[in-house]
Protein backbone atom coordinates (compact mmCIF):
# COMPACT_ATOMS: atom_id res chain seq x y z
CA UNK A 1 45.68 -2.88 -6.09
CA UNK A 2 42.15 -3.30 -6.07
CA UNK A 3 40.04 -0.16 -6.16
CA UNK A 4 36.78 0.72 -4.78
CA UNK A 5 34.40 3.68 -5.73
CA UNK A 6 32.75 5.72 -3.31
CA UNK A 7 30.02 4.14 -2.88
CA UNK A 8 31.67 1.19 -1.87
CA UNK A 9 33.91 2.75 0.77
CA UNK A 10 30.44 4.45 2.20
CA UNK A 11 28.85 1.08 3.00
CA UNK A 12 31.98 -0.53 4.24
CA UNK A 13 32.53 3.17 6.46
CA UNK A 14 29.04 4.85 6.80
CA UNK A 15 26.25 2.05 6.51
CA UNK A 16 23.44 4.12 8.25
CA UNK A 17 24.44 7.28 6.30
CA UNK A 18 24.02 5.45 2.69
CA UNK A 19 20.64 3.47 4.34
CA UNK A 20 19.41 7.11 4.77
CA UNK A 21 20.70 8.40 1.78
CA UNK A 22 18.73 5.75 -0.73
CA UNK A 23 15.24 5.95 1.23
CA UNK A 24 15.10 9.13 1.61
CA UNK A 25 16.05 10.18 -1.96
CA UNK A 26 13.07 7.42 -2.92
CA UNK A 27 10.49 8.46 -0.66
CA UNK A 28 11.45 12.03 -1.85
CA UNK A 29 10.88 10.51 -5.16
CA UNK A 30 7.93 8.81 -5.01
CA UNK A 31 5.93 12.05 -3.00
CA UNK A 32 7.05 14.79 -5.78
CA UNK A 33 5.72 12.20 -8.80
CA UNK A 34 2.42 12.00 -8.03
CA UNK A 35 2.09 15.35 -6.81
CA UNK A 36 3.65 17.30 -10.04
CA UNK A 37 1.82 14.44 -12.19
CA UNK A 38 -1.59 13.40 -10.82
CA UNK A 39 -4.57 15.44 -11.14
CA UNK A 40 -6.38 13.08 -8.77
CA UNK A 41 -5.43 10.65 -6.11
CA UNK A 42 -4.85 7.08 -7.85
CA UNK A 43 -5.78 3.95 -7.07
CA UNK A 44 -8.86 3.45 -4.29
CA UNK A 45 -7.06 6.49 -1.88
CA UNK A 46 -9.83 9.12 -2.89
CA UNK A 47 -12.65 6.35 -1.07
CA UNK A 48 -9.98 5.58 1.67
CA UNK A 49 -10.48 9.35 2.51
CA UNK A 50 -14.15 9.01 1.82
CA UNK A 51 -14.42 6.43 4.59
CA UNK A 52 -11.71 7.60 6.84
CA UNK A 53 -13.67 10.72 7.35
CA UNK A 54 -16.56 9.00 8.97
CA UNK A 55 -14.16 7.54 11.38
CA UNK A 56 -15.97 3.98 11.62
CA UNK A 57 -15.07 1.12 14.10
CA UNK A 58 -14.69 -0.95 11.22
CA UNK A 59 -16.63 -1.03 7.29
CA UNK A 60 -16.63 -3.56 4.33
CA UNK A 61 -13.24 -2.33 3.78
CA UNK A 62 -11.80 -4.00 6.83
CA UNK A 63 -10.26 -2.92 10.14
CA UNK A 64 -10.16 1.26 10.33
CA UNK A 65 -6.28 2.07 11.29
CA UNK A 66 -5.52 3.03 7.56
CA UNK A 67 -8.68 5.08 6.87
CA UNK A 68 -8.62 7.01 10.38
CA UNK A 69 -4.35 7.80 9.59
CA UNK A 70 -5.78 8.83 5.73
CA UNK A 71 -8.14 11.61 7.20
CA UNK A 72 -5.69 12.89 9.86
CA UNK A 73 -3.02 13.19 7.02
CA UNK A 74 -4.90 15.11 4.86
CA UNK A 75 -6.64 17.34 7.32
CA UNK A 76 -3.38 18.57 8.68
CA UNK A 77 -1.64 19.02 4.79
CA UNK A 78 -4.66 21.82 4.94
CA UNK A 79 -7.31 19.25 2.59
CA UNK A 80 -4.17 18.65 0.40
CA UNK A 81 -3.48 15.15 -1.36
CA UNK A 82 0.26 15.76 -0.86
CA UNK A 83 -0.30 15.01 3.41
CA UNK A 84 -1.53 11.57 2.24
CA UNK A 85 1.25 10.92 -0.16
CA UNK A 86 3.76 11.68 2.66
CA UNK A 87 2.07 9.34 4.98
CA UNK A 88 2.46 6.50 2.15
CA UNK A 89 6.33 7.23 1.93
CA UNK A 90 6.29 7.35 6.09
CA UNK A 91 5.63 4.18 5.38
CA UNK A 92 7.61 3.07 3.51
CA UNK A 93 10.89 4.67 5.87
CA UNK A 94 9.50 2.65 8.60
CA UNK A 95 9.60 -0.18 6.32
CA UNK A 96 12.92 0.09 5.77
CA UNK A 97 14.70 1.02 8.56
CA UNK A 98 13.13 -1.79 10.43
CA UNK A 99 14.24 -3.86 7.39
CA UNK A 100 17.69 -2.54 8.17
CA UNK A 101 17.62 -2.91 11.98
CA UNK A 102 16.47 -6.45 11.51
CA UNK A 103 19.24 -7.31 8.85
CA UNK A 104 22.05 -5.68 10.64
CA UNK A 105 21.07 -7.85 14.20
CA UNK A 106 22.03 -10.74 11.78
CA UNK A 107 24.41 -10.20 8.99
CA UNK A 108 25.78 -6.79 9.86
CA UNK A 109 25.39 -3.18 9.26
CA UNK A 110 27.26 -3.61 5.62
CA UNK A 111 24.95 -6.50 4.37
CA UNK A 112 22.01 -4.92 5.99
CA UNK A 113 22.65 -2.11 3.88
CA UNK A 114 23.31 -3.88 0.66
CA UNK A 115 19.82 -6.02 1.67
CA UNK A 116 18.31 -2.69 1.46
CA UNK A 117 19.53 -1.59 -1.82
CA UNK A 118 18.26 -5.09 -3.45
CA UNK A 119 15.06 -4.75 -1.99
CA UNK A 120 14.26 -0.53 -3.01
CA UNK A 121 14.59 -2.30 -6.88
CA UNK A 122 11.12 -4.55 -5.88
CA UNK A 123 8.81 -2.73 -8.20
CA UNK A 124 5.93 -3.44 -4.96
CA UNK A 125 7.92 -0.61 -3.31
CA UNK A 126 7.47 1.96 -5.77
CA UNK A 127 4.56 3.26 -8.24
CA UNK A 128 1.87 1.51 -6.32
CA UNK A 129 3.59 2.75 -2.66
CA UNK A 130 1.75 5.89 -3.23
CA UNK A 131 -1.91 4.44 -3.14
CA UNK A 132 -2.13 4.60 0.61
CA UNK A 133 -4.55 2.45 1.97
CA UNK A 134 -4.49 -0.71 4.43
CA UNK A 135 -1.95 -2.99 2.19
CA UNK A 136 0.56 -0.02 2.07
CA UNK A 137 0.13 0.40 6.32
CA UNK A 138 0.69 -3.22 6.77
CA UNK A 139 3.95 -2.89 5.66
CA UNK A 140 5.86 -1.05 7.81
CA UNK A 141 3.75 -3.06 10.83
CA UNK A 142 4.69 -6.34 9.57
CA UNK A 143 8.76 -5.41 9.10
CA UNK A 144 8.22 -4.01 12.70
CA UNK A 145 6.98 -7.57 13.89
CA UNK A 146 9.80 -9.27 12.25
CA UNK A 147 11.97 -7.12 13.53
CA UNK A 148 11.16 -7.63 17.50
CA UNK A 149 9.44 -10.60 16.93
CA UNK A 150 13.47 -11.71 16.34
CA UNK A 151 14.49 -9.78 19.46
CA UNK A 152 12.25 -11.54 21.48
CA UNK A 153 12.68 -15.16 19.81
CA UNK A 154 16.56 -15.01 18.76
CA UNK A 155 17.76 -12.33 21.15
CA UNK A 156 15.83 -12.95 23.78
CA UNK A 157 15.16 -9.15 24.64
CA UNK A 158 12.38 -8.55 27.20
CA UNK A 159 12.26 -5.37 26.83
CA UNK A 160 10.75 -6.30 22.86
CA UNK A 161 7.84 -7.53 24.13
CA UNK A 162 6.18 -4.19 24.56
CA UNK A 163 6.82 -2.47 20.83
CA UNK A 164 5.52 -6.18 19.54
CA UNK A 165 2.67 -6.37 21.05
CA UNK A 166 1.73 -2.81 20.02
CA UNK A 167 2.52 -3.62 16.82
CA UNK A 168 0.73 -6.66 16.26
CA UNK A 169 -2.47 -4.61 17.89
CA UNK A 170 -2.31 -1.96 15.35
CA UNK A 171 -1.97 -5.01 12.27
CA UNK A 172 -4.89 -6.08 13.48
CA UNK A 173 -6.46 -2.72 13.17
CA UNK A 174 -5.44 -2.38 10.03
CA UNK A 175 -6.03 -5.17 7.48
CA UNK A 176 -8.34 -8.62 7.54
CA UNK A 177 -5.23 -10.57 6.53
CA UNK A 178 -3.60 -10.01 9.86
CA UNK A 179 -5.11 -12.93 11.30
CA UNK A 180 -3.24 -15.32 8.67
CA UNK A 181 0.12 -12.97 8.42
CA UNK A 182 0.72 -13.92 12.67
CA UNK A 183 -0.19 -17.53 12.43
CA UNK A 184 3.66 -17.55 10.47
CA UNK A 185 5.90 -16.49 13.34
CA UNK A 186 3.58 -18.11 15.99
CA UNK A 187 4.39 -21.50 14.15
CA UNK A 188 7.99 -20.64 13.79
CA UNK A 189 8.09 -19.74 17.50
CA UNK A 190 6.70 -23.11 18.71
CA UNK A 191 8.40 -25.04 16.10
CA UNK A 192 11.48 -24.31 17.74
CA UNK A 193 12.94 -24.96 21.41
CA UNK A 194 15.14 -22.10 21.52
CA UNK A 195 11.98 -19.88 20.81
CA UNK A 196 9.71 -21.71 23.02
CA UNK A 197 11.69 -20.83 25.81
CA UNK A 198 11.38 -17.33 25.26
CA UNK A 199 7.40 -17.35 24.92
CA UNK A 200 7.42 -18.62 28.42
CA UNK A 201 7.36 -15.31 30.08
CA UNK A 202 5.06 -13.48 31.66
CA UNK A 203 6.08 -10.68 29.47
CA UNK A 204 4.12 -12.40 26.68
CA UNK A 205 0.80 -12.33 29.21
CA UNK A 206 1.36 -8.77 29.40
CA UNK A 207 1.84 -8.81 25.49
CA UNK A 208 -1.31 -10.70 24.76
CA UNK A 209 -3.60 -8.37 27.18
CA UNK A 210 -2.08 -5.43 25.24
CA UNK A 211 -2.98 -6.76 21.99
CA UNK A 212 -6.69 -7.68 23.48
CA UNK A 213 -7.28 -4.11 24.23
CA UNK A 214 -6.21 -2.46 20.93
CA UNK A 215 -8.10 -5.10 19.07
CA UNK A 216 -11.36 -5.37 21.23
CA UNK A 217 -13.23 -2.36 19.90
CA UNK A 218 -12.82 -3.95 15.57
CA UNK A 219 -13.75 -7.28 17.30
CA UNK A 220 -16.93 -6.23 18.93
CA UNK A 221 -17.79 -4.60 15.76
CA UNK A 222 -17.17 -7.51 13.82
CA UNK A 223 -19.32 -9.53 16.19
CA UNK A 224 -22.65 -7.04 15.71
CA UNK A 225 -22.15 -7.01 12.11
CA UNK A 226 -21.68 -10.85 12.15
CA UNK A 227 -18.59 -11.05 9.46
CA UNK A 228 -16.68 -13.62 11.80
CA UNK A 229 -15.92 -15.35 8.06
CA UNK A 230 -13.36 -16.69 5.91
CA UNK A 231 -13.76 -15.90 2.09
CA UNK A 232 -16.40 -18.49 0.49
CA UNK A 233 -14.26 -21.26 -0.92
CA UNK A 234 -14.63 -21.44 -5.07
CA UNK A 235 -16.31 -24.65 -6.57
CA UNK A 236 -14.28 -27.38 -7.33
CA UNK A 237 -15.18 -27.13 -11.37
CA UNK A 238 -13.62 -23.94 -10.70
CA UNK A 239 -10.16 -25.93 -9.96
CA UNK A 240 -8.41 -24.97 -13.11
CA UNK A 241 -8.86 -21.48 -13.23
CA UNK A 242 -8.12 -20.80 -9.37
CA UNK A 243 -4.42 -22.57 -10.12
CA UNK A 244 -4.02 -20.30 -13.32
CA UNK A 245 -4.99 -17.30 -10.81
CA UNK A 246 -2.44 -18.45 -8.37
CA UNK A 247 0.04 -18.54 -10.63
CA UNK A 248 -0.66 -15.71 -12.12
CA UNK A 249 -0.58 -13.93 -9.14
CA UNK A 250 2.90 -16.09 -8.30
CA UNK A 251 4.19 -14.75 -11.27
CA UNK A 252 3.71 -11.20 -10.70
CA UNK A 253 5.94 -11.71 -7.64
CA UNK A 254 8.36 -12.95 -9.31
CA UNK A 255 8.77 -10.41 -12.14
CA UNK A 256 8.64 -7.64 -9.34
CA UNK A 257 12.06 -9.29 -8.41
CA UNK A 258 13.62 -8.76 -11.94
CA UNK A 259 15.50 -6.11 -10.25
CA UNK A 260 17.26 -7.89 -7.54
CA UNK A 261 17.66 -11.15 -10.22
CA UNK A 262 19.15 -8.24 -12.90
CA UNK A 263 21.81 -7.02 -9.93
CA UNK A 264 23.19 -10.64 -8.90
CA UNK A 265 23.80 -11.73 -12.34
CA UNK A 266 25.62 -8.70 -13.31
CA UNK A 267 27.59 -9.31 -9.92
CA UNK A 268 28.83 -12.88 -11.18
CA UNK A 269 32.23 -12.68 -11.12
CA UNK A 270 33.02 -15.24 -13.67
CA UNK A 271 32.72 -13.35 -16.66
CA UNK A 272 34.55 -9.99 -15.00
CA UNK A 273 37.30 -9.14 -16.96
CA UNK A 274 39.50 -8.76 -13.41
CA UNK A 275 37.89 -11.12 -10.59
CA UNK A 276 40.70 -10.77 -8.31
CA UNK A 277 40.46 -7.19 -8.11
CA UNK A 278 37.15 -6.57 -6.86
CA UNK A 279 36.77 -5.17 -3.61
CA UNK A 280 35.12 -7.14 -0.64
CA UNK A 281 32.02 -6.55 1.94
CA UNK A 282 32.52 -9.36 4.77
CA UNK A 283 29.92 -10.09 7.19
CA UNK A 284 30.20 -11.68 11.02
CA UNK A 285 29.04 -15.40 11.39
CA UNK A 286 25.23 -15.69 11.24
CA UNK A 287 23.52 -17.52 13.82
CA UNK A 288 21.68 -20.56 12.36
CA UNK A 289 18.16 -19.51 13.84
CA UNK A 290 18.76 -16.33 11.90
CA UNK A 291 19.09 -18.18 8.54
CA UNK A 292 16.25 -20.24 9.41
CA UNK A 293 14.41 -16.95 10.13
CA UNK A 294 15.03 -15.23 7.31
CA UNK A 295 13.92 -18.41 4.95
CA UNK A 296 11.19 -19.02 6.70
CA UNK A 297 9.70 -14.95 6.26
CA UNK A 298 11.58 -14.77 3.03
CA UNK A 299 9.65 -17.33 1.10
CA UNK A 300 6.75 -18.84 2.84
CA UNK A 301 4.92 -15.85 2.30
CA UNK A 302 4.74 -15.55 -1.10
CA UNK A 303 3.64 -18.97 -1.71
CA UNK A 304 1.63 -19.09 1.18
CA UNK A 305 -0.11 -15.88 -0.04
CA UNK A 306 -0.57 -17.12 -3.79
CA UNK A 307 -2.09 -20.28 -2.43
CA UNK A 308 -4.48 -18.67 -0.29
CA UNK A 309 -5.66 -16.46 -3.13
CA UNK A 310 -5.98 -19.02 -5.40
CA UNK A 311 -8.10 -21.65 -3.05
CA UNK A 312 -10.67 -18.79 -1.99
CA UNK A 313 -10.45 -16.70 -5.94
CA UNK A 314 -9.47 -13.42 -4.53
CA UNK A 315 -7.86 -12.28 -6.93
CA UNK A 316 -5.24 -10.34 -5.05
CA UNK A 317 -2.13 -11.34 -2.53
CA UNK A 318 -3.44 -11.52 1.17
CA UNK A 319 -1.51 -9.40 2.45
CA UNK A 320 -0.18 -7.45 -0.85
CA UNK A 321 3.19 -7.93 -2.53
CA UNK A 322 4.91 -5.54 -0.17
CA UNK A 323 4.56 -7.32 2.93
CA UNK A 324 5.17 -10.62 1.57
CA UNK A 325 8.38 -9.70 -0.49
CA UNK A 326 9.83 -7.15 2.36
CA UNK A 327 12.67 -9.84 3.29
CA UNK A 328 13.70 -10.68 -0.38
CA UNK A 329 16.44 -9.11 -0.09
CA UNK A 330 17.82 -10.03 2.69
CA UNK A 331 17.26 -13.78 1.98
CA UNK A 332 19.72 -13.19 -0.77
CA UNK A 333 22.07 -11.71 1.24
CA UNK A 334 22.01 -14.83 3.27
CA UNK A 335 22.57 -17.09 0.43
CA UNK A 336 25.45 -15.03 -1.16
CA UNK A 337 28.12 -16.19 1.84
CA UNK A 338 30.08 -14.87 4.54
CA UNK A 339 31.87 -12.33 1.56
CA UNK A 340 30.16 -10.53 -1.23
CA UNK A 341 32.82 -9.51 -4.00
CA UNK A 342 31.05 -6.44 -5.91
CA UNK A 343 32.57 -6.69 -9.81
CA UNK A 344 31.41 -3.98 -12.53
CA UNK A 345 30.90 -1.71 -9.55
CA UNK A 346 30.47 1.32 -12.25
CA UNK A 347 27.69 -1.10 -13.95
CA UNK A 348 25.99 -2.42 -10.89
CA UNK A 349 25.34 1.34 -9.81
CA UNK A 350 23.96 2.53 -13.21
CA UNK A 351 21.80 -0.78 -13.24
CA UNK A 352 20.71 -0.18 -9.71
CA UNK A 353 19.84 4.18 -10.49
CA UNK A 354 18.09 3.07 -13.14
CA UNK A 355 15.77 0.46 -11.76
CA UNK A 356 14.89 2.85 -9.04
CA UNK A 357 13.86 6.09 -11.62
CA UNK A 358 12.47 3.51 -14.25
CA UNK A 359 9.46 3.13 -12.39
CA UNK A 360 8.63 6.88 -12.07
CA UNK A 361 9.65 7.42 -16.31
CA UNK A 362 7.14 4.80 -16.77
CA UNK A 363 4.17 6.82 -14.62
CA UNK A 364 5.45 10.40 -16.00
CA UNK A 365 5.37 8.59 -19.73
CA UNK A 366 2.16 7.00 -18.94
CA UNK A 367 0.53 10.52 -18.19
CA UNK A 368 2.12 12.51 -20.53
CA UNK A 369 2.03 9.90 -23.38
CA UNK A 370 -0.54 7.57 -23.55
CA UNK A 371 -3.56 10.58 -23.95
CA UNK A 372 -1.89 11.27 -27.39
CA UNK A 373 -1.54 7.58 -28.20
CA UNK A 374 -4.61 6.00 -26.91
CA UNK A 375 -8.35 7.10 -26.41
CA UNK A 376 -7.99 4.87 -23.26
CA UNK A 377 -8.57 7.38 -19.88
CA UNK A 378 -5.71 7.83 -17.15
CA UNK A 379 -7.36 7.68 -14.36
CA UNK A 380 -5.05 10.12 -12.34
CA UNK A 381 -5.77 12.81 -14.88
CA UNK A 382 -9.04 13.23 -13.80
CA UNK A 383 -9.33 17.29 -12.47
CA UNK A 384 -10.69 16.10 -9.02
CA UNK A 385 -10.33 19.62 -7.21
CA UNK A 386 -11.83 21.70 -9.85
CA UNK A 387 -14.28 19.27 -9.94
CA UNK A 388 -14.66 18.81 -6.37
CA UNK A 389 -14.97 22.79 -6.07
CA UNK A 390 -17.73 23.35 -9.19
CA UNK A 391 -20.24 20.73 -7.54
CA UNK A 392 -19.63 22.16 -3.88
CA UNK A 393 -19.81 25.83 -5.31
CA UNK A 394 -22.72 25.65 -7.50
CA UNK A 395 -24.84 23.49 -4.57
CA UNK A 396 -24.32 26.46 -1.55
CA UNK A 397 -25.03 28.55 -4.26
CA UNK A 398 -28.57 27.26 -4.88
CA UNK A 399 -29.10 26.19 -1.19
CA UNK A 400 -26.84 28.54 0.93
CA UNK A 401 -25.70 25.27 2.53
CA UNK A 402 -22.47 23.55 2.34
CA UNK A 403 -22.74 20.12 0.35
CA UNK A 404 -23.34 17.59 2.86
CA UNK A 405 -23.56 14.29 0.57
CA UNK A 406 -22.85 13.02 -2.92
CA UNK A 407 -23.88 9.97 -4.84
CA UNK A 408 -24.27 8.78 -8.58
CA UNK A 409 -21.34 7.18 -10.46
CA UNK A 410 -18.98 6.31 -7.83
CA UNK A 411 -15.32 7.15 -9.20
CA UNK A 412 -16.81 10.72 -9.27
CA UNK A 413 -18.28 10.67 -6.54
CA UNK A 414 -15.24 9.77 -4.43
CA UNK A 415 -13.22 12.56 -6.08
CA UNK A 416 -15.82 15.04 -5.16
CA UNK A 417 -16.06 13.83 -1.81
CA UNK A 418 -12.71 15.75 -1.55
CA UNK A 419 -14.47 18.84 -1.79
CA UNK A 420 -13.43 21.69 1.32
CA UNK A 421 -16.90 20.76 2.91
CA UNK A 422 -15.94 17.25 3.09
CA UNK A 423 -19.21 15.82 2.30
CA UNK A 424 -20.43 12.53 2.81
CA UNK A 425 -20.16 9.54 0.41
CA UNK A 426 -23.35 7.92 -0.44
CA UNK A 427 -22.95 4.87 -2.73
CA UNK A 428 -26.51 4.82 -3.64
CA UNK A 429 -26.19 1.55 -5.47
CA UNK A 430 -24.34 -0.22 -2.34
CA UNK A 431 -26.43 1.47 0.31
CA UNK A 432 -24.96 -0.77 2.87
CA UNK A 433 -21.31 -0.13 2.24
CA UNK A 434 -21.94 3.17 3.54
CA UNK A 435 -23.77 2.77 6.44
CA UNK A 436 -23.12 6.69 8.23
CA UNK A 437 -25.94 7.95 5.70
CA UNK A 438 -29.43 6.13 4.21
CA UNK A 439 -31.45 7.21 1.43
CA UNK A 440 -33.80 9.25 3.49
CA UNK A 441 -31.19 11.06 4.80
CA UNK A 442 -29.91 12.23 1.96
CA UNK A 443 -33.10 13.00 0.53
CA UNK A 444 -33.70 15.52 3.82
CA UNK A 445 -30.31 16.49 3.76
CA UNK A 446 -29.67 16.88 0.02
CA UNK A 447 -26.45 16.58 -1.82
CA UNK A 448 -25.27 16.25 -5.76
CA UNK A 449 -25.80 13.43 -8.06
CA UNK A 450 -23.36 13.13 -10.57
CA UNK A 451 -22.84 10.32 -13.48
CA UNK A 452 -21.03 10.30 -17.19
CA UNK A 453 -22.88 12.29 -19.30
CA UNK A 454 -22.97 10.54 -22.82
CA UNK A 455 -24.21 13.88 -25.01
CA UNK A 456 -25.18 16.97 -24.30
CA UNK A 457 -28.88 16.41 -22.60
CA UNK A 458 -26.88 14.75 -19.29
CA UNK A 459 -29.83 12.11 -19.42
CA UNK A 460 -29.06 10.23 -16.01
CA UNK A 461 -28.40 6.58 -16.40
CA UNK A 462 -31.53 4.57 -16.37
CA UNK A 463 -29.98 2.73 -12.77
CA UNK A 464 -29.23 6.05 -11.15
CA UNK A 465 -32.91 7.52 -12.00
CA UNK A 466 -34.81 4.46 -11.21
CA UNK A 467 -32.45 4.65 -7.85
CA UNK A 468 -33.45 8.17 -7.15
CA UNK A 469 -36.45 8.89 -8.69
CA UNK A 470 -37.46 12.82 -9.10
CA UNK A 471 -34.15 13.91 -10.03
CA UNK A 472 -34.16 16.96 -12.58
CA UNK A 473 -30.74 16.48 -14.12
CA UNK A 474 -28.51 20.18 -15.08
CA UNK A 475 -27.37 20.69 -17.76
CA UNK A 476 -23.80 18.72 -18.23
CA UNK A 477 -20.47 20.46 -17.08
CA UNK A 478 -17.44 20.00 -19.38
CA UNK A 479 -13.81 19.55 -17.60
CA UNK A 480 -10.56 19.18 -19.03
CA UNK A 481 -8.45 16.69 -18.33
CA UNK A 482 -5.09 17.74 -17.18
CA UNK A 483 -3.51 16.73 -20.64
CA UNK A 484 -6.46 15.94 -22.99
CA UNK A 485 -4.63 14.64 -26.00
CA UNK A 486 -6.91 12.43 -28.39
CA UNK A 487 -9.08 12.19 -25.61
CA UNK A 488 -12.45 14.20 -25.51
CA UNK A 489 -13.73 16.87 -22.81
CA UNK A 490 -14.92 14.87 -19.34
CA UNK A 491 -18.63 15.40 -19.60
CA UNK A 492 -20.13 14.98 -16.32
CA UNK A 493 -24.39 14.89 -16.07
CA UNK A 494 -25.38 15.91 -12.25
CA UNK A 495 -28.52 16.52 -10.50
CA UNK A 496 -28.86 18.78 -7.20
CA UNK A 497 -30.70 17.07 -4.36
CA UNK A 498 -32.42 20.10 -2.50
CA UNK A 499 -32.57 20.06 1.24
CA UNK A 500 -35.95 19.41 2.66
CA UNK A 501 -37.32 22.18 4.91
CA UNK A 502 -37.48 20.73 8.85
């Protein structure tokens, strides 16, 4: 008799409860980590909130969606980080269940929800899920695309037409790459009769004015500040090193699959000690636009991506690895057959637990390790509220006016930035990346200068005086690190800006 475990009997009996079960256990996951672990927001999230506060048509940064949804997040968690860690794992549910939805259309509700578990392992979808930011809000937009863009092309579902062209609106709004990501399934859709037919509607008139009106307000901005522009293109002696970056870059996709590759070879049933007595997970027929579908989404992207950042020497995946990998799991689903036989089913769930907590051990050990083993700073142990709260403190103290600005060294700046009074970022270097304040308005207005302090004097950095001359530095203030280790006290050199009287 062959047996199955539990888990096995869920997906064949309960597919939706076990899809809900594994994302929300990992978004659960991946919102207590950071917020038990991180002293200060990681990656560039503290300057997403630094921008989305001055709710801009559109900055350097790109289209404003991400940085607008950043602000709103952590005004209502009360001026918590946790609201904008919640809105990355939002996300990252939306991700999925149109991942799901999308799957189970064409293999099935029991394949869909196998898909699923393959692609949670993609180590895109985890540590770096948290640093909310355009690239992690493109995600759940682009599955959401996919998704209708199917119901509309290999459905034929009118009533899709609507939720795409809302969708593909706010992916405009959200990152430069959109542009590139839509040319994909608007080739695949007039590549192919059976789609063609569906695009003649006047549903997709409706569609296109829809997407015109979301998108018109970043698009008149873009046409004032003139950055109609694709990246420059790299020399050509520069040939050899752009195909090492795009493999490079190739290569990281494919080791954030090591997962998904670990699960199928444990699955081969050759070596299983009883082959025979595994149990089963059959799917219905797939229709053949499906598989081409899938293929096309499932691996075009990634090379398509690589290439592009290679020729123009980004340096990064237009797009990010998250939206380009989202249907890697489903493409092996498609290639495994019309039945999957799950051997070593106690094995294949140990493997699959522990590729889902490994990344988190690997962040906790990070922050709770590396201070005693290296002299090298974690940047998430950075104390960016006390901080934040000394510089905005000690300047209404001296002024009797809430901080309105900051500038100086701009990792600190960003984290103070955070502050309750919410003041304005001023990258005094960049003056033009921050265009809401100039330098004479934060001389009248005032504000803090901070920088690194290398001894006790807090000497400003010959850049940051000749930048703002007349500065009288403080003396330095000392903070320490959440876990200081081998690591010395954060000495931080700042200057107060006083208000000039109107």
């Amino acid at each position: 008799m062959r047996f199955a475990s539990l888990i096995v009997e869920l997906i064949r009996a309960r597919p939706l409860l076990v899809f809900w079960l594994v994302v929300s256990a990992q978004a659960l996951l991946w919102i207590l980590v950071p917020t038990l672990f991180y002293a200060s927001p990681p990656g560039d999230v503290a300057m997403v909130l630094a921008y989305g506060r001055e709710y801009q048509v559109g900055t350097d940064l790109g289209p404003p969606l991400a940085f607008w949804l950043a602000d709103i997040a952590y005004r209502a968690a009360g001026g918590h980080i946790i609201g904008v860690y919640v809105l990355a794992q939002l996300c990252f549910v939306v991700t999925f269940y149109a991942l799901f939805q999308l799957a189970r259309s064409m293999v099935g509700p029991q394949y869909a929800v196998v898909a699923v578990l393959l692609t949670s392992t993609i180590t895109a979808f985890a540590g770096s899920g948290v640093e909310f930011g355009p690239l992690i809000l493109a995600r759940p937009l682009w599955a959401l695309v996919l998704w209708h863009g199917w119901q509309v092309v290999g459905q034929h579902r009118r009533a899709a037409w609507f939720a795409l062209s809302i969708e593909i609106g706010l992916l405009l709004l959200t990152t430069v790459a959109a542009p590139a990501l839509l040319l994909l399934p608007l080739a695949f859709a007039l590549a192919n009769a059976r789609c063609r037919r569906a695009l003649i509607s006047l549903d997709a008139v409706f569609a296109i004015l829809v997407i015109a009106v979301l998108a018109l307000p970043y698009a008149v901005w873009l046409l004032r500040a003139d950055q109609f522009a694709l990246p420059p293109l790299q020399p050509t002696a520069e040939l050899g090193n752009r195909a090492l970056l795009g493999l490079e870059l190739f290569g990281g996709l494919v080791v954030s699959l090591a997962g998904v590759a670990l699960l199928a070879v444990l699955n081969i049933g050759r070596f299983s000690p009883k082959p025979h007595d595994a149990p089963m997970i059959a799917r219905p027929a797939v229709d053949p636009l499906a598989r081409q579908f899938v293929y096309v989404f499932g691996l075009a992207p990634p090379i398509v991506a690589s290439v592009a950042a290679a020729v123009f020497g980004l340096g990064h995946l237009v797009g990010g690895a998250g939206v380009v990998l989202v249907l890697s799991g489903l493409v092996v689903m498609m290639l495994i057959g019309d039945v999957l036989y799950l051997h070593r089913q106690r094995l294949l769930r140990s493997a699959w637990a522990a590729l889902i907590a490994a990344p988190a051990v690997a962040v906790i050990l990070t922050v709770v390790a590396q201070p005693w083993l290296s002299r090298t700073e974690v940047p998430t142990s950075l104390p960016a509220r006390q901080m934040a709260q000394f510089f905005a403190d000690s300047f209404e103290r001296r002024t009797g006016k809430p901080l309105p600005a900051v500038a100086g060294d701009p990792q600190l700046a960003t984290l103070i930035a955070l502050a309750p009074s919410r003041p304005h970022l001023f990258l005094d270097a960049t003056p033009a990346r921050t265009p809401w304040i100039k330098q004479s308005e934060f001389d009248r207005q005032g504000g803090v200068v901070v920088w690194r302090a290398a001894d006790t004097a807090g000497k400003p950095p010959d850049d940051i005086a000749r930048r703002l001359p007349g500065i009288v530095p403080e003396l330095p203030r000392a903070f320490d690190r959440m876990i200081s280790g081998r690591q010395p006290l954060l000495r931080i050199g700042w200057a107060i800006v006083r208000p000039k009287a109107l």
